[in-house]
C-alpha atoms as a PDB file:
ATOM      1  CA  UNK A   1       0.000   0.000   0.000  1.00  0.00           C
ATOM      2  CA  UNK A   2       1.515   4.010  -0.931  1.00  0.00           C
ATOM      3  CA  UNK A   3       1.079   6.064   2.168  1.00  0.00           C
ATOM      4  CA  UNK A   4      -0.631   9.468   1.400  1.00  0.00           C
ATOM      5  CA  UNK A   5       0.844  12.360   4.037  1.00  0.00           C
ATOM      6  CA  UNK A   6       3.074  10.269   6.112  1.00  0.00           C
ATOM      7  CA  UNK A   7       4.440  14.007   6.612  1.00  0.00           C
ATOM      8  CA  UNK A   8       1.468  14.319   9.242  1.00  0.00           C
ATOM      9  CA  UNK A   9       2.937  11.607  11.144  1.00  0.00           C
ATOM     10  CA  UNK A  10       6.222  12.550  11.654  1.00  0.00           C
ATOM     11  CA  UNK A  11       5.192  15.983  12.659  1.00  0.00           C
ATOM     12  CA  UNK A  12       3.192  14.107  15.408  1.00  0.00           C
ATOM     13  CA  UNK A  13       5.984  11.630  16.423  1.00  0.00           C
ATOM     14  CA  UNK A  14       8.062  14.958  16.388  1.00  0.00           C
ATOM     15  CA  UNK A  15       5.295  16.256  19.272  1.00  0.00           C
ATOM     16  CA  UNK A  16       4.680  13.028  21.080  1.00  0.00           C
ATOM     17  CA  UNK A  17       7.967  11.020  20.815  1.00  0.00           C
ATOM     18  CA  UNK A  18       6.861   8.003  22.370  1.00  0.00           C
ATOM     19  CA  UNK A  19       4.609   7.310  19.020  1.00  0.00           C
ATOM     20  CA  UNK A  20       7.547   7.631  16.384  1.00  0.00           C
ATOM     21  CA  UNK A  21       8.317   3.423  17.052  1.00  0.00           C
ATOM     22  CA  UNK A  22       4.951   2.513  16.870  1.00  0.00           C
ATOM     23  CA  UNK A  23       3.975   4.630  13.861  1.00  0.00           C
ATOM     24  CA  UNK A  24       7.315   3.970  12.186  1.00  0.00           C
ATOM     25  CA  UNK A  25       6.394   0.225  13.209  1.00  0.00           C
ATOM     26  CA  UNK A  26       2.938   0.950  11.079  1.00  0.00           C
ATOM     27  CA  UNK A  27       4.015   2.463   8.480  1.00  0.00           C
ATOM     28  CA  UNK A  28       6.741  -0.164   7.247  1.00  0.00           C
ATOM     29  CA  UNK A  29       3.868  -2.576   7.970  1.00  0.00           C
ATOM     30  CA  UNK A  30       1.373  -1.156   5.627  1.00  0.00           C
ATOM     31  CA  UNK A  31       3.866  -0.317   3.251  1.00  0.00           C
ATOM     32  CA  UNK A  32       4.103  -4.489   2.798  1.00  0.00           C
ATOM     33  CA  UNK A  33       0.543  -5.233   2.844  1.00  0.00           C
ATOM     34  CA  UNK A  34      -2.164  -4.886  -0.111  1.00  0.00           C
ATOM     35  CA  UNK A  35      -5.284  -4.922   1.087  1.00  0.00           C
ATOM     36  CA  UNK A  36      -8.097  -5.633  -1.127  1.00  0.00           C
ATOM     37  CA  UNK A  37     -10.930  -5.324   1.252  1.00  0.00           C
ATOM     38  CA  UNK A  38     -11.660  -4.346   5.116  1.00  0.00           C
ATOM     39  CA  UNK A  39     -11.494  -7.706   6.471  1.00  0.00           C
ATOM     40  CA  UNK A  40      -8.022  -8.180   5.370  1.00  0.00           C
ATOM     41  CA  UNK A  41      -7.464  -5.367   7.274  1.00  0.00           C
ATOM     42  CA  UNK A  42      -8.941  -7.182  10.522  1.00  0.00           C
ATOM     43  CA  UNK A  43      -7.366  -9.879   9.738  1.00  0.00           C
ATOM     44  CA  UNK A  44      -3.582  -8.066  10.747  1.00  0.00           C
ATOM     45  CA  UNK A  45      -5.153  -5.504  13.029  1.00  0.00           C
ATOM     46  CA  UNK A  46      -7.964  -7.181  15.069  1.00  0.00           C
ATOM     47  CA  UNK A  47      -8.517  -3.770  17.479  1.00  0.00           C
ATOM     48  CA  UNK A  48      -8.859  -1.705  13.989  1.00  0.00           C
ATOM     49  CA  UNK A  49     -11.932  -0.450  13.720  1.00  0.00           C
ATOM     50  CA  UNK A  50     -13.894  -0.387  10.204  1.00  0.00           C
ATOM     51  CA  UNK A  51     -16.122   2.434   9.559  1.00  0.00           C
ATOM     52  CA  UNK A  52     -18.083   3.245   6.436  1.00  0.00           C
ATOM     53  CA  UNK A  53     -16.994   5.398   3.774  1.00  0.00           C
ATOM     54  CA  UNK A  54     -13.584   3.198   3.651  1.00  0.00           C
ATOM     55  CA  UNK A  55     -12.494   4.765   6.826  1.00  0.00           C
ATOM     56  CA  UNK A  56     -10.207   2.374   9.411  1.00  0.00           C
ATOM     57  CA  UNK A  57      -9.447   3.465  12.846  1.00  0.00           C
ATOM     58  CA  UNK A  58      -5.946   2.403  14.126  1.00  0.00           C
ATOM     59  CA  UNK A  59      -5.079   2.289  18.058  1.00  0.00           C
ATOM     60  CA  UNK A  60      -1.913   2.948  18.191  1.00  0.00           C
ATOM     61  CA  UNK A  61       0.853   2.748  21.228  1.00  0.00           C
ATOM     62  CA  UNK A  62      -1.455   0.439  22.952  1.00  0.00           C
ATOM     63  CA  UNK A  63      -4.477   2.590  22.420  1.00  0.00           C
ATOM     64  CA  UNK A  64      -2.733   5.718  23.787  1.00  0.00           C
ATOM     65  CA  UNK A  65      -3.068   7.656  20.019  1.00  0.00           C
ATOM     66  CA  UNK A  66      -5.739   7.181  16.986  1.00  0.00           C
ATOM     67  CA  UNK A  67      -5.016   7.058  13.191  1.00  0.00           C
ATOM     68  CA  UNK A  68      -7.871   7.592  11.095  1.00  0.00           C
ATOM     69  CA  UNK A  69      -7.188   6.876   7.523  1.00  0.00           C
ATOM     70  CA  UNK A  70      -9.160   6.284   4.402  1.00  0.00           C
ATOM     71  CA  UNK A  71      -8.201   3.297   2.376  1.00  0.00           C
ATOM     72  CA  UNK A  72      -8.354   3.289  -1.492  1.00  0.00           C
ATOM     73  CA  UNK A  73      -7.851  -0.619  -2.016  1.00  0.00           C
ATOM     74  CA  UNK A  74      -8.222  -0.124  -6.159  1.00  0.00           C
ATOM     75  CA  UNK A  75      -5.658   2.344  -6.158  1.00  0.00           C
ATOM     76  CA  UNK A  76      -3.669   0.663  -2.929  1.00  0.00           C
ATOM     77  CA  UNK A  77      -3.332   3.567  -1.647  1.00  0.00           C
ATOM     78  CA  UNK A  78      -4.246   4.932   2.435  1.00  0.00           C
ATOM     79  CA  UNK A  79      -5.104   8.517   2.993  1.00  0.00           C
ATOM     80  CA  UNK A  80      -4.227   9.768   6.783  1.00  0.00           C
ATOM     81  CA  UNK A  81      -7.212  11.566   7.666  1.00  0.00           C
ATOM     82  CA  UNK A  82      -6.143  12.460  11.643  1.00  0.00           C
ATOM     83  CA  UNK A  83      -3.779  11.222  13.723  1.00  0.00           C
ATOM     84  CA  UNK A  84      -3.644  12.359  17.569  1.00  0.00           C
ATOM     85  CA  UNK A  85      -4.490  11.354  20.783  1.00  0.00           C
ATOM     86  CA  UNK A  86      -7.273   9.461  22.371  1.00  0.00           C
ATOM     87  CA  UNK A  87      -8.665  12.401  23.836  1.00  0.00           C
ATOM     88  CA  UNK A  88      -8.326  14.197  20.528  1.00  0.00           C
ATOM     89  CA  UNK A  89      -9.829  11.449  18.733  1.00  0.00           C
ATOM     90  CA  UNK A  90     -13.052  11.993  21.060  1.00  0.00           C
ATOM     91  CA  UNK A  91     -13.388  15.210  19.708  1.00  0.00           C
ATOM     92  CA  UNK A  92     -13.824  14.708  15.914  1.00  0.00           C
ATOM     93  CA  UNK A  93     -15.974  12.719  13.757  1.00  0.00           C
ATOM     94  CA  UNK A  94     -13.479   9.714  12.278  1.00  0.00           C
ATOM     95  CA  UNK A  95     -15.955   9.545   9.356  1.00  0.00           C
ATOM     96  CA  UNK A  96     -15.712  13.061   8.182  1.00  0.00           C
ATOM     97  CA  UNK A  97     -12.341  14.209   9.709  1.00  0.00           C
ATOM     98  CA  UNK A  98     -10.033  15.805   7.402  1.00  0.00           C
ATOM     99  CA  UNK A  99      -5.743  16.778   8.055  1.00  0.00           C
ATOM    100  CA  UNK A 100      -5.511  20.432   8.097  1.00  0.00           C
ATOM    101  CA  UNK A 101      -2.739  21.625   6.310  1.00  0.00           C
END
């Protein structure tokens, strides 16, 4: 899978630098995978959660931080939509949520 605005993570790891090994950890992960549909998905990351409108929430650092991204599986390609903490994440709507740039 390409990674659309890994930028936005490394800006965050650069914040909160207890979730650069876990996103890094991610990111070569889903680099290496090619995901054809949301189970496949489930399949690797069982505390994912699916949400419509191709949407996946990741828990990541043991559930201390959220990545919301938006999967394209024709084009192989995931969007990161937000990426922050849990207490962040309870403040936006993972199905519309957008990265400001």
């Amino acid at each position: 899978m390409n990674i659309v605005a890994v930028k936005f993570l490394r800006v965050f790891w650069e914040k909160y630098p207890d979730a650069e090994q876990p996103l890094k950890s991610w990111v070569d992960e889903v680099k290496k995978a090619s995901w054809k549909q949301p189970a496949e998905i489930k399949e690797y990351y069982r505390s994912a959660s699916i949400l419509k409108n191709r949407r996946v929430v990741f828990n990541i650092k043991g559930n201390d931080y959220r990545l919301v991204v938006s999967v394209a599986y024709h084009f192989q390609s995931v969007y990161v939509k937000f990426i922050g903490t849990h207490k962040e994440y309870d403040g936006i709507d993972a199905e519309t949520v957008e990265m400001e740039v």
